[in-house]
C-alpha atoms as a PDB file:
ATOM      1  CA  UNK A   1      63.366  46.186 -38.758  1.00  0.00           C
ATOM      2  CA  UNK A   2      61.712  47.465 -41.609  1.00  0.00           C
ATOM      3  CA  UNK A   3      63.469  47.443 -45.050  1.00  0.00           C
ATOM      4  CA  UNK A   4      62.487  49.479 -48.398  1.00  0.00           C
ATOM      5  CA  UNK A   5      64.008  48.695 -51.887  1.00  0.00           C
ATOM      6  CA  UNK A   6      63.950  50.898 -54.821  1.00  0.00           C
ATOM      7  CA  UNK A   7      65.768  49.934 -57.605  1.00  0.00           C
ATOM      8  CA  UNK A   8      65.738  52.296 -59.780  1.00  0.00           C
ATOM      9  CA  UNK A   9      66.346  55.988 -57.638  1.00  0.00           C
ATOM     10  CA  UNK A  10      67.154  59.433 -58.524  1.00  0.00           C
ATOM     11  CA  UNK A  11      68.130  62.881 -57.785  1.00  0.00           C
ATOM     12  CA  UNK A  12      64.652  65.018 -58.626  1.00  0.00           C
ATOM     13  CA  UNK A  13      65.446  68.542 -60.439  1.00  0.00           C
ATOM     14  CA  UNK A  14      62.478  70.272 -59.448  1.00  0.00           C
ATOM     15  CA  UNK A  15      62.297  73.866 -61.419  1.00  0.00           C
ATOM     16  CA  UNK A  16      59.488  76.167 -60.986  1.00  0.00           C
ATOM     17  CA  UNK A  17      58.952  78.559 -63.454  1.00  0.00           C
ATOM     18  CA  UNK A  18      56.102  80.568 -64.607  1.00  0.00           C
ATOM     19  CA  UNK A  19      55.650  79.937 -68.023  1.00  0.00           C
ATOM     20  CA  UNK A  20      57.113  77.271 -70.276  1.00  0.00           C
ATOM     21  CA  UNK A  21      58.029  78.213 -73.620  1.00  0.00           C
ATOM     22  CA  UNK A  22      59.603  75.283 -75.744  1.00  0.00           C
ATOM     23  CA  UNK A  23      62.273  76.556 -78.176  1.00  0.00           C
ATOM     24  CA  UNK A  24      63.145  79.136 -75.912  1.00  0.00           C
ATOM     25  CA  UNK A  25      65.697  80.191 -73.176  1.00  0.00           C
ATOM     26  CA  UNK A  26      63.287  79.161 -69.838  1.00  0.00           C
ATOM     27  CA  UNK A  27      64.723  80.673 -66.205  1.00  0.00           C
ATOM     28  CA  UNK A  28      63.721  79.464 -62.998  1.00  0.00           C
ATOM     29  CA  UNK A  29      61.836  81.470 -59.941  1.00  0.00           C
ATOM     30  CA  UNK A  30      63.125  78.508 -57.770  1.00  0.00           C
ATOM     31  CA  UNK A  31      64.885  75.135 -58.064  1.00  0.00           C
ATOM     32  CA  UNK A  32      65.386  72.180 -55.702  1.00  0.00           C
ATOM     33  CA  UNK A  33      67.134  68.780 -55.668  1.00  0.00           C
ATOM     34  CA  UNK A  34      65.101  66.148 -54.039  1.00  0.00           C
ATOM     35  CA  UNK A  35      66.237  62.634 -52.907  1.00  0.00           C
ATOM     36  CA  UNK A  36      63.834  60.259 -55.654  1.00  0.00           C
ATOM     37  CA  UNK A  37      61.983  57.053 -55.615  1.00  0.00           C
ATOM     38  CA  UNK A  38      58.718  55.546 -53.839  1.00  0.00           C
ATOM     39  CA  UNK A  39      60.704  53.464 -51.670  1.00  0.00           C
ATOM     40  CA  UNK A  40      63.240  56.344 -50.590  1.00  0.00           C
ATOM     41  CA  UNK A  41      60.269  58.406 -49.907  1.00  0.00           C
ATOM     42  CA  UNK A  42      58.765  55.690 -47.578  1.00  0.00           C
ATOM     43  CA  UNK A  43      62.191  55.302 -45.769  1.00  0.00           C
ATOM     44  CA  UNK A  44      62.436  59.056 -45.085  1.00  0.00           C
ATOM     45  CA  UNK A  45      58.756  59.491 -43.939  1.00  0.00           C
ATOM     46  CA  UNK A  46      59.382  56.467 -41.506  1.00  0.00           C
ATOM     47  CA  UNK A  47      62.340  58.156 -40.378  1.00  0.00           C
ATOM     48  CA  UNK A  48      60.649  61.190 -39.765  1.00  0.00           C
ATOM     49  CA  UNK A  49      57.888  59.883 -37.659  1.00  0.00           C
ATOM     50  CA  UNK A  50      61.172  58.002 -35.663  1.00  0.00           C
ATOM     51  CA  UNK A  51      60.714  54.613 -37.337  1.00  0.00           C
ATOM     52  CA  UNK A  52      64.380  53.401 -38.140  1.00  0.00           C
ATOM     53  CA  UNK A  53      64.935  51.431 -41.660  1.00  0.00           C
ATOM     54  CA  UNK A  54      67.099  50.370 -43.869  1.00  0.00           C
ATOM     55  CA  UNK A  55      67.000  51.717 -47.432  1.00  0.00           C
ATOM     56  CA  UNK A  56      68.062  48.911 -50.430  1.00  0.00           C
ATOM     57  CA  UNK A  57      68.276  49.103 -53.780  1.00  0.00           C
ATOM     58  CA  UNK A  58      70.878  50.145 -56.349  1.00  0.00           C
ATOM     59  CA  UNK A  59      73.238  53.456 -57.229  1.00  0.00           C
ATOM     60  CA  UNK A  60      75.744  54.008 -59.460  1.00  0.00           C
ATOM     61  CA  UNK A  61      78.378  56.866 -59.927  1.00  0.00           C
ATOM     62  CA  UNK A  62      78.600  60.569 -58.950  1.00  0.00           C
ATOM     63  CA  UNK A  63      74.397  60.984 -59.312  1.00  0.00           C
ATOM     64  CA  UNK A  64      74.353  57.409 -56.951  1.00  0.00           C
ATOM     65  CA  UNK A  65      77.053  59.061 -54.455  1.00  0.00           C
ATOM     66  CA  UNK A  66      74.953  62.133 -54.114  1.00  0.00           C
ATOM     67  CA  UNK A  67      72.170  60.314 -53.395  1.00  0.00           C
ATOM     68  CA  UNK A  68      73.509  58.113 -50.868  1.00  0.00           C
ATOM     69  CA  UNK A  69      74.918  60.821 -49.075  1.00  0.00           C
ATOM     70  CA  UNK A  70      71.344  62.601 -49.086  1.00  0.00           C
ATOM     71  CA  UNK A  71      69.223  59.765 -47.776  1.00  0.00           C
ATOM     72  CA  UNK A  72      71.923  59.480 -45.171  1.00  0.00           C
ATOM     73  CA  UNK A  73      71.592  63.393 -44.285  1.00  0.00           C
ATOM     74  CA  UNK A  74      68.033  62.592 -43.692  1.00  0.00           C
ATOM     75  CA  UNK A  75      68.896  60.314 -41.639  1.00  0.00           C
ATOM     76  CA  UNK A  76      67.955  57.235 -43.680  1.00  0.00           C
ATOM     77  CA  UNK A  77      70.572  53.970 -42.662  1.00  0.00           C
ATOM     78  CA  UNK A  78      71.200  52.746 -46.811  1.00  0.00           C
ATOM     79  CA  UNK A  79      72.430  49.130 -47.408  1.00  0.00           C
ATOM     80  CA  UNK A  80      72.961  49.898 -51.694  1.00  0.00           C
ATOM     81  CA  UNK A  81      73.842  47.662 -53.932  1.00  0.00           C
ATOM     82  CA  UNK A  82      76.882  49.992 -55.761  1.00  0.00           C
ATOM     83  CA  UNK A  83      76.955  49.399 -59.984  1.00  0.00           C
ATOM     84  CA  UNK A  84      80.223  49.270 -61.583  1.00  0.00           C
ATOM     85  CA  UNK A  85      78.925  51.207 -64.521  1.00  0.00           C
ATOM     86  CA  UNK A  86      76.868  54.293 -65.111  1.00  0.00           C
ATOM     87  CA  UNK A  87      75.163  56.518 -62.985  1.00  0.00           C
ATOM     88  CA  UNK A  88      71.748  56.907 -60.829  1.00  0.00           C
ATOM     89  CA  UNK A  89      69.542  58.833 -63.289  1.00  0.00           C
ATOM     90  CA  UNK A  90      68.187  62.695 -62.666  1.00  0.00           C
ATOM     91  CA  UNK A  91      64.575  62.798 -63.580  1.00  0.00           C
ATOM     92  CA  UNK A  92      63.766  66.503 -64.646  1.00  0.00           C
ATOM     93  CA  UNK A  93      60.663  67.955 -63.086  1.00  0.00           C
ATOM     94  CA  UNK A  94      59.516  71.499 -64.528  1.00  0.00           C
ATOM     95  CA  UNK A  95      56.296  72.763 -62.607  1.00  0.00           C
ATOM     96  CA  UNK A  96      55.132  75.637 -64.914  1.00  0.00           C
ATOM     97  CA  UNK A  97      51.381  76.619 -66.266  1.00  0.00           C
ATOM     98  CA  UNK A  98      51.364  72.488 -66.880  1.00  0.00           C
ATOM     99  CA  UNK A  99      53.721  70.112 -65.045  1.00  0.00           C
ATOM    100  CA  UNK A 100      56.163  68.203 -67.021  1.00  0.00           C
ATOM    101  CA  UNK A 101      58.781  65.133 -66.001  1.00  0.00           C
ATOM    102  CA  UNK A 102      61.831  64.367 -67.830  1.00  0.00           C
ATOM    103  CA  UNK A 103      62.622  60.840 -66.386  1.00  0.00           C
ATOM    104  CA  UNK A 104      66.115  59.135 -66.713  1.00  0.00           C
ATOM    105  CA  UNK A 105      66.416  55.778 -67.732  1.00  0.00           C
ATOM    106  CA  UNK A 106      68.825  55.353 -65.160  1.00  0.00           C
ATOM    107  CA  UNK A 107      71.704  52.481 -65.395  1.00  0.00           C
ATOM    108  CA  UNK A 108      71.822  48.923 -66.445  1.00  0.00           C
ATOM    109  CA  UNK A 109      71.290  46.252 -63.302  1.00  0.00           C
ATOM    110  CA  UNK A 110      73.285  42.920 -64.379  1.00  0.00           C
ATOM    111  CA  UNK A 111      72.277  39.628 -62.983  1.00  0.00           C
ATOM    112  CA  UNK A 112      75.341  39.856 -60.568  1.00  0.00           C
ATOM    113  CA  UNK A 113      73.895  42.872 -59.190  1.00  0.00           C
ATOM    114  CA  UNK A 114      70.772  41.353 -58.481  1.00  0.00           C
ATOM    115  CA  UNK A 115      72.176  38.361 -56.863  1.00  0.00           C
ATOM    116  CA  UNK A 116      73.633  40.612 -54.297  1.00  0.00           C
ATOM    117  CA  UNK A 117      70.802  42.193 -53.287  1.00  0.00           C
ATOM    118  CA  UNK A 118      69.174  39.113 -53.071  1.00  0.00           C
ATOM    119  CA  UNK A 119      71.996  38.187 -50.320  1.00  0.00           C
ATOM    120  CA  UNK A 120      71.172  41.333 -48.694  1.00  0.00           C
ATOM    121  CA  UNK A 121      67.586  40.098 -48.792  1.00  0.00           C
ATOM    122  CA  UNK A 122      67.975  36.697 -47.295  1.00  0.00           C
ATOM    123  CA  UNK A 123      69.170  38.488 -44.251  1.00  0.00           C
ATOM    124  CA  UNK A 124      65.602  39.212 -43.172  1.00  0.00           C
ATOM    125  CA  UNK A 125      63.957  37.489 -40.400  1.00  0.00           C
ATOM    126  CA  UNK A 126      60.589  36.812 -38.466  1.00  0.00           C
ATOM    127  CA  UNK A 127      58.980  40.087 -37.580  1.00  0.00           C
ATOM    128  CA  UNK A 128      60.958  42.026 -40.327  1.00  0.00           C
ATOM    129  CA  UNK A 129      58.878  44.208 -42.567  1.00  0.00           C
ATOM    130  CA  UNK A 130      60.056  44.674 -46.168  1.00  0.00           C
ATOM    131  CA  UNK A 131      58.694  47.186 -48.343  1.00  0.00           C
ATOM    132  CA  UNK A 132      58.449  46.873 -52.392  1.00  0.00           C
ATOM    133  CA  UNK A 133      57.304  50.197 -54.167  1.00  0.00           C
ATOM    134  CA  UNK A 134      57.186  51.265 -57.400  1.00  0.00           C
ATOM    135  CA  UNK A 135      58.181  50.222 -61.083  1.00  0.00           C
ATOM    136  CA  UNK A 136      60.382  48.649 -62.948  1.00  0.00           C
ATOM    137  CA  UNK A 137      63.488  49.615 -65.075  1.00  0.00           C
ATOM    138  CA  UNK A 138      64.154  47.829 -68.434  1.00  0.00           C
ATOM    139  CA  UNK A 139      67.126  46.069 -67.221  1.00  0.00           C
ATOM    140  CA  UNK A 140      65.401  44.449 -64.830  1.00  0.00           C
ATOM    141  CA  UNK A 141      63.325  40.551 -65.202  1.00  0.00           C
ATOM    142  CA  UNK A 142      60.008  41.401 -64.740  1.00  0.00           C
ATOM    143  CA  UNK A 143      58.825  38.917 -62.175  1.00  0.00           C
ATOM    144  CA  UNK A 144      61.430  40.805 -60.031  1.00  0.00           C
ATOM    145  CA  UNK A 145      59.048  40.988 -57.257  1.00  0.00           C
ATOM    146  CA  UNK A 146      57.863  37.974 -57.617  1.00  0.00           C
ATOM    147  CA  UNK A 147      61.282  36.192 -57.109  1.00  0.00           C
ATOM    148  CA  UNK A 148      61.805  38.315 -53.878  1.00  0.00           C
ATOM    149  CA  UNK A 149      58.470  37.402 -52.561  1.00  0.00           C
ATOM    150  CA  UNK A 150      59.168  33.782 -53.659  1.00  0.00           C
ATOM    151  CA  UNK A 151      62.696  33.828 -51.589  1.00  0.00           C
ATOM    152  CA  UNK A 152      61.267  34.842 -48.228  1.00  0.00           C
ATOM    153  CA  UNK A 153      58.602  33.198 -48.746  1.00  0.00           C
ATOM    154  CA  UNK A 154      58.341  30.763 -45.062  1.00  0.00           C
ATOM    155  CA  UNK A 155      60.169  33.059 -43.536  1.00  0.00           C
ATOM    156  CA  UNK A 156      58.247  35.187 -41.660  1.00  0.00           C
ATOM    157  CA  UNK A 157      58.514  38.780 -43.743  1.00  0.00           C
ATOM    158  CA  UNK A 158      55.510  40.720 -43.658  1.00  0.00           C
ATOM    159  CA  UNK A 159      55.771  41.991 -47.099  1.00  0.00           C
ATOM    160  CA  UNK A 160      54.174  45.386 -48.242  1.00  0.00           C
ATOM    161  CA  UNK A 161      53.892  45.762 -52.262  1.00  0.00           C
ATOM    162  CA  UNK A 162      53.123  49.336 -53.855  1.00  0.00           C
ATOM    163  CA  UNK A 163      52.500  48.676 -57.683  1.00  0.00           C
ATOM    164  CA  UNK A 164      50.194  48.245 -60.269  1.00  0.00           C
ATOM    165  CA  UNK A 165      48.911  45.804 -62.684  1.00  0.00           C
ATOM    166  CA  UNK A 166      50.512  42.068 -62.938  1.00  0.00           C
ATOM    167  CA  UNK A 167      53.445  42.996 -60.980  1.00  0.00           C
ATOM    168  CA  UNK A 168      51.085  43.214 -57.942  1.00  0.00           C
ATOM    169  CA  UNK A 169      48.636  40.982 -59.010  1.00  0.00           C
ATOM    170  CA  UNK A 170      51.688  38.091 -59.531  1.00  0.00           C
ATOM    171  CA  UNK A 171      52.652  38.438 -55.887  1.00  0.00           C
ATOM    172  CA  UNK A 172      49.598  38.158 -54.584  1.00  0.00           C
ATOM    173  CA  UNK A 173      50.438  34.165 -53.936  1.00  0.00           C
ATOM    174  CA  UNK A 174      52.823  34.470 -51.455  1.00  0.00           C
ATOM    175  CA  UNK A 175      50.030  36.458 -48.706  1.00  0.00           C
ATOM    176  CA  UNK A 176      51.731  40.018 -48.690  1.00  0.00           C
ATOM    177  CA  UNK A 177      50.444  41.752 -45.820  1.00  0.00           C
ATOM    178  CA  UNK A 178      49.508  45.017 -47.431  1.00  0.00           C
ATOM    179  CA  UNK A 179      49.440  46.550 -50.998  1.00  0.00           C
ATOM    180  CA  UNK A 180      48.578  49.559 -51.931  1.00  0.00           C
ATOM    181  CA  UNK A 181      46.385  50.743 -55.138  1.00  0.00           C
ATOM    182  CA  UNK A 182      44.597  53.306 -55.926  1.00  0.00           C
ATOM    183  CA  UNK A 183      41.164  53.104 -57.257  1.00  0.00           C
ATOM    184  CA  UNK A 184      42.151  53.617 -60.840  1.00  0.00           C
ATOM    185  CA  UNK A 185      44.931  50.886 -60.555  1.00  0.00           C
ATOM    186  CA  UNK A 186      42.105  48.653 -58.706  1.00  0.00           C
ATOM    187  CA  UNK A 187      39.499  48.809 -61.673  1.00  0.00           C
ATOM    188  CA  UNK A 188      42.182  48.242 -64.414  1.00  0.00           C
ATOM    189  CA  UNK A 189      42.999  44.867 -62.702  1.00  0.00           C
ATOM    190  CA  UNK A 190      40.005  43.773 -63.093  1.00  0.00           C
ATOM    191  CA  UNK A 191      38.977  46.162 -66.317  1.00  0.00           C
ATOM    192  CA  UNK A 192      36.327  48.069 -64.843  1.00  0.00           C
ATOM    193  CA  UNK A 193      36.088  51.783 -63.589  1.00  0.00           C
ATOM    194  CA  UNK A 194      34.990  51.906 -59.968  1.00  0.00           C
ATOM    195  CA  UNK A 195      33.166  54.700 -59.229  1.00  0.00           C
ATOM    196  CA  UNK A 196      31.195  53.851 -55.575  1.00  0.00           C
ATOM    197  CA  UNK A 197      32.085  52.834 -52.015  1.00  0.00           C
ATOM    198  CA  UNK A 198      30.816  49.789 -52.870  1.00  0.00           C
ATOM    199  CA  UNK A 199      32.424  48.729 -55.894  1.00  0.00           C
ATOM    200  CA  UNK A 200      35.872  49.440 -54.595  1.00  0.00           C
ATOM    201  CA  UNK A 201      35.410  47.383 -51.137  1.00  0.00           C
ATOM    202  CA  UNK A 202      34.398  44.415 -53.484  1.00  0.00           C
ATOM    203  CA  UNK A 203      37.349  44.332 -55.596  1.00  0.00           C
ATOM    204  CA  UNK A 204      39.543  45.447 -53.103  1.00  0.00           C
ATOM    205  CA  UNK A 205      38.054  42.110 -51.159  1.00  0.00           C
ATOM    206  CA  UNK A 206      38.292  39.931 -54.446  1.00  0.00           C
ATOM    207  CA  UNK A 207      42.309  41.056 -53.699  1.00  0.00           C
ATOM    208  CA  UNK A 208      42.199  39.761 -50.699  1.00  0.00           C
ATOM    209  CA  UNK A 209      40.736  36.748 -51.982  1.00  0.00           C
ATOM    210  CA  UNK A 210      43.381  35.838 -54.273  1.00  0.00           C
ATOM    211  CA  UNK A 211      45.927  36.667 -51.130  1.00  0.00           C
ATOM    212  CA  UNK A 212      46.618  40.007 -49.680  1.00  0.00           C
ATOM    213  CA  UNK A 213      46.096  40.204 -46.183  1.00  0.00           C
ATOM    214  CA  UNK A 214      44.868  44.109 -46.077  1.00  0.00           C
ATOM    215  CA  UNK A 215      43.994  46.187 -49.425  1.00  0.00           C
ATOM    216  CA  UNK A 216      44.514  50.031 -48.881  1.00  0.00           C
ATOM    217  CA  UNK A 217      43.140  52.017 -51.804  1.00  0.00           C
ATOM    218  CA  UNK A 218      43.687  55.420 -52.232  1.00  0.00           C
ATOM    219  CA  UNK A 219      41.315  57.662 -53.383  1.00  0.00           C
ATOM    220  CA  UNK A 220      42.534  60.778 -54.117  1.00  0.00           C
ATOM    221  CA  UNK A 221      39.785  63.816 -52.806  1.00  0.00           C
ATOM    222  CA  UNK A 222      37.848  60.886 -51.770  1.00  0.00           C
ATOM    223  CA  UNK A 223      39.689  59.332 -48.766  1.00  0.00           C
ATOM    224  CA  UNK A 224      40.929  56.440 -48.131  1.00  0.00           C
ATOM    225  CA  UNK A 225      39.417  52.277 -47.878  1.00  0.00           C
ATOM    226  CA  UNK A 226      41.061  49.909 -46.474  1.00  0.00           C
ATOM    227  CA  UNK A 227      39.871  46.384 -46.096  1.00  0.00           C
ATOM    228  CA  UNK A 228      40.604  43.576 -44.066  1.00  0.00           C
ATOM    229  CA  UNK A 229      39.811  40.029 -42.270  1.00  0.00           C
ATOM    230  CA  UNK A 230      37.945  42.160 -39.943  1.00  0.00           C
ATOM    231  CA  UNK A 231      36.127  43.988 -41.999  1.00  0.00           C
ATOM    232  CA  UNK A 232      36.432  47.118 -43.757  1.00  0.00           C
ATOM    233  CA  UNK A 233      37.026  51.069 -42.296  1.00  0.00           C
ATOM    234  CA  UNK A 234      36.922  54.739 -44.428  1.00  0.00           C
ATOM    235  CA  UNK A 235      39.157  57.696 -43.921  1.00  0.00           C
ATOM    236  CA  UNK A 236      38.743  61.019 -45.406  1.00  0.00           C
ATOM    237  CA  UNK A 237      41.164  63.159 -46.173  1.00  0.00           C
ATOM    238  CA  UNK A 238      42.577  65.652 -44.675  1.00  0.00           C
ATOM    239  CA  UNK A 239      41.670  69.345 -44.948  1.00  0.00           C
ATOM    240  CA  UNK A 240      44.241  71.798 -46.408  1.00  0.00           C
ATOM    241  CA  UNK A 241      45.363  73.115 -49.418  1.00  0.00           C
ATOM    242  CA  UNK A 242      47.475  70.665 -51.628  1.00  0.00           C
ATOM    243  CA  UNK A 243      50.423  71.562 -53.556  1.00  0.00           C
ATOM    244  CA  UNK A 244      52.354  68.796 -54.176  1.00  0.00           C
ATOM    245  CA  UNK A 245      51.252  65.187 -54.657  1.00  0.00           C
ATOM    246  CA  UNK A 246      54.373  63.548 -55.294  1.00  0.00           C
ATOM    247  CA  UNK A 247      55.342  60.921 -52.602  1.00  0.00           C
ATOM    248  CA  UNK A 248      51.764  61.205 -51.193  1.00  0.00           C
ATOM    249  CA  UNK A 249      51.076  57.883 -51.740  1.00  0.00           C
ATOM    250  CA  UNK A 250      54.716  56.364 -50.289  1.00  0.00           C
ATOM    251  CA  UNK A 251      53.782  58.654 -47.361  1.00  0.00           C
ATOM    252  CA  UNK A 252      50.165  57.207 -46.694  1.00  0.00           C
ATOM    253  CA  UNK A 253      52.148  53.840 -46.435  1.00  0.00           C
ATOM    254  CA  UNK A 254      55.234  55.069 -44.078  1.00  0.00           C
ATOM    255  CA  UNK A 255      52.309  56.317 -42.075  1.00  0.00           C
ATOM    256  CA  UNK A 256      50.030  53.170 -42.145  1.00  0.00           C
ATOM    257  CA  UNK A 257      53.004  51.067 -41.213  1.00  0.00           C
ATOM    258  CA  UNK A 258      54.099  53.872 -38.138  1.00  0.00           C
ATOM    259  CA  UNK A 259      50.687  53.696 -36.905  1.00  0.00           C
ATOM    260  CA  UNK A 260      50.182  49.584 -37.081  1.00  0.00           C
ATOM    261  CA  UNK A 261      53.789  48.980 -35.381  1.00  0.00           C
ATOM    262  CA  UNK A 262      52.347  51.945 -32.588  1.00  0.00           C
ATOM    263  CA  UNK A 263      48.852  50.102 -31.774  1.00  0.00           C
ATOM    264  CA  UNK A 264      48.282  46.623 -33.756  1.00  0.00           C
ATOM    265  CA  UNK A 265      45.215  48.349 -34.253  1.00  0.00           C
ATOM    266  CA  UNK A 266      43.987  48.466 -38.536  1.00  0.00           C
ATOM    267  CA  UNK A 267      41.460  51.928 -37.890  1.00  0.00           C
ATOM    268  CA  UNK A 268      44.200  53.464 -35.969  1.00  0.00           C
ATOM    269  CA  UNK A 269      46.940  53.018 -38.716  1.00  0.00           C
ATOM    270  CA  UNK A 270      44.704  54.111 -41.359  1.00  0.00           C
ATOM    271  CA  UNK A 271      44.096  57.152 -39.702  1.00  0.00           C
ATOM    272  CA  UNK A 272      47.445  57.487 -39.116  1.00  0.00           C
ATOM    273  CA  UNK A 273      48.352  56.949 -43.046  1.00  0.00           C
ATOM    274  CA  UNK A 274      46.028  59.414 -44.215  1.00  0.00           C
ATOM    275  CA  UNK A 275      47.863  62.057 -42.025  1.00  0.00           C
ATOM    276  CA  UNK A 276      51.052  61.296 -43.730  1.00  0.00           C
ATOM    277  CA  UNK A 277      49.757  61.632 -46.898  1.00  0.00           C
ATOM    278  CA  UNK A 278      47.831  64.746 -46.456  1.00  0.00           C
ATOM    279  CA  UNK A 279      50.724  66.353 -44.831  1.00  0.00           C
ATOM    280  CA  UNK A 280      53.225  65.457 -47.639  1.00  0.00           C
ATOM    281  CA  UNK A 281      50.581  66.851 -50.157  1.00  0.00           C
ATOM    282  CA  UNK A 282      50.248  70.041 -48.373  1.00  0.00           C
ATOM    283  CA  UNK A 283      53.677  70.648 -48.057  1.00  0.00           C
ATOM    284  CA  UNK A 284      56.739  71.009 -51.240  1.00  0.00           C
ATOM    285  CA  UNK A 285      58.831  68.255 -50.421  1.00  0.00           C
ATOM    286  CA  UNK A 286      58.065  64.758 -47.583  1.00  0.00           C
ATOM    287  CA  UNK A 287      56.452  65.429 -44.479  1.00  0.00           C
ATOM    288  CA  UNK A 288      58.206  65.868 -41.445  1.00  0.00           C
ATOM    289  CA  UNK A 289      56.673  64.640 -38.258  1.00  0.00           C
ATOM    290  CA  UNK A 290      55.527  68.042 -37.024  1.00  0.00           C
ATOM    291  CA  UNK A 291      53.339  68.633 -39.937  1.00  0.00           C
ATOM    292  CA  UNK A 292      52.248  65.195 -39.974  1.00  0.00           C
ATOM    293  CA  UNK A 293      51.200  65.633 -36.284  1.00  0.00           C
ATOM    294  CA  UNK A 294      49.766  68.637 -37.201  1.00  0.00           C
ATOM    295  CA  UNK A 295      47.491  67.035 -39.703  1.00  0.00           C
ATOM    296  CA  UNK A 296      46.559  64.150 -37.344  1.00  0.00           C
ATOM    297  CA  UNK A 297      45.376  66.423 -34.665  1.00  0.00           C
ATOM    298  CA  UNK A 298      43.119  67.554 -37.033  1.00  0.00           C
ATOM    299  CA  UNK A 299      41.127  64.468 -38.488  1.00  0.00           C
ATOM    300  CA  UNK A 300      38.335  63.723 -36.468  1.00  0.00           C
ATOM    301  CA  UNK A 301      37.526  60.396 -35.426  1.00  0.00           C
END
């Protein structure tokens, strides 16, 4: 079974507009609400592509019940950790001549709360996948993924981390068996900017060298890299016209993971990841499996 956590979620308010005026009375052309947060994103892509998961991680009043009940409409299984106090924040996201994102702060996690997700965490057994992705929230210790990784560690969890800076780098000890940066995120962990082929495959392997099994970077325009024991392989991207790049990322890994669990095979889920993400940046919203398909049929090998 494969397992995502976000612990900090949220109900997107996406409003298109076509100008922006601050001071002034703004009106929408169109407005959605979107289920939030890198790990949700990777549950519902995996769902899409028929990959059943459970989706952790914490909600709290009517914003968290609204939530839950979306993910579930998706047909996302949820196993939340529900807050006594507060509510699930509603990030703000106005697309006009420049984007702009009004992010909540969303509600405070108490050590209690945490120890119950850790419960639901020590649940997980050999074979089980469990996904970490994104950052975060104040009210949260900091090492928070390291004390997960540190929990399971021995117990057979292939772990796959999505973050940046010392909260990946931290985690790196206990062997997880992907993560996820981009090239940007890369070259600040090691303060340089990467700029060739080259330089990314030997960071990405100095990664691997301090304990990551496989290193997917991201490369925007430029593809994809992904290095392993094996070696390394190149994807790039898909052709189409992008307008929207949120959850691009969380797709490409929903995808890598669909393809691995479908073939064992690294090239294969690569490919495979890079259709996700293309689709979910060519489309307003995540991918569904059609358009993912669609994408896939059209990367050549």
């Amino acid at each position: 079974m494969i397992y995502t956590v976000t612990f900090n979620p949220a109900l997107d308010y996406v409003l298109h507009l076509d100008n922006l005026v601050v001071g002034a009375i703004n009106r929408t052309k169109t407005e959605q609400i979107v289920n939030g947060g890198k790990g949700i994103n990777v549950s519902t892509v995996l769902k899409n592509l028929g990959v059943d998961n459970t989706a952790l991680g914490f909600c709290a009043g009517f914003t968290g019940e609204a939530l839950e009940k979306g993910i579930n409409a998706d047909g996302v299984k949820t196993d939340f950790v529900h807050l006594k106090n507060g509510f699930s924040r509603i990030n703000v996201k106005i697309r006009a001549q420049e984007d702009t994102d009004i992010n909540g702060q969303g509600p405070e996690i108490k050590d209690e709360d945490i120890e119950k997700l850790f419960l639901k965490l020590d649940s997980l057994t050999q074979g089980d996948i469990l996904v970490l992705a994104g950052s975060i929230p104040s009210t949260l210790p900091k090492d928070i993924y390291e004390r997960i990784l540190k929990r399971l560690d021995g117990k057979g969890v292939k772990a796959v981390v999505d973050a940046t800076g010392e909260l990946l780098v931290n985690v790196l000890k206990y062997h997880p068996f992907l993560i996820k940066p981009n090239n940007d995120e890369l070259g600040e962990i090691f303060g340089r900017t990467l700029e060739t082929d080259e330089e990314i495959i030997e960071y990405a392997q100095r990664l691997r060298e301090m304990g990551a099994e496989n290193v997917l970077v991201s490369m925007g325009g430029a593809g994809a890299i992904l290095v392993t024991a094996d070696g390394f392989f190149k994807r790039g991207v898909a052709k189409g016209r992008v307008v929207n790049t949120v959850g691009a990322g969380d797709s490409m890994v929903a995808g890598f993971l669909y393809g691995y669990l479908k073939s064992g095979d690294y090239e294969y889920a690569l490919k495979t990841g890079t259709a996700a993400g293309g689709a979910t940046a060519f489309t307003v919203g995540i991918a569904t499996k059609a358009e993912i398909e669609a994408v896939l049929n059209g990367l050549q090998d």
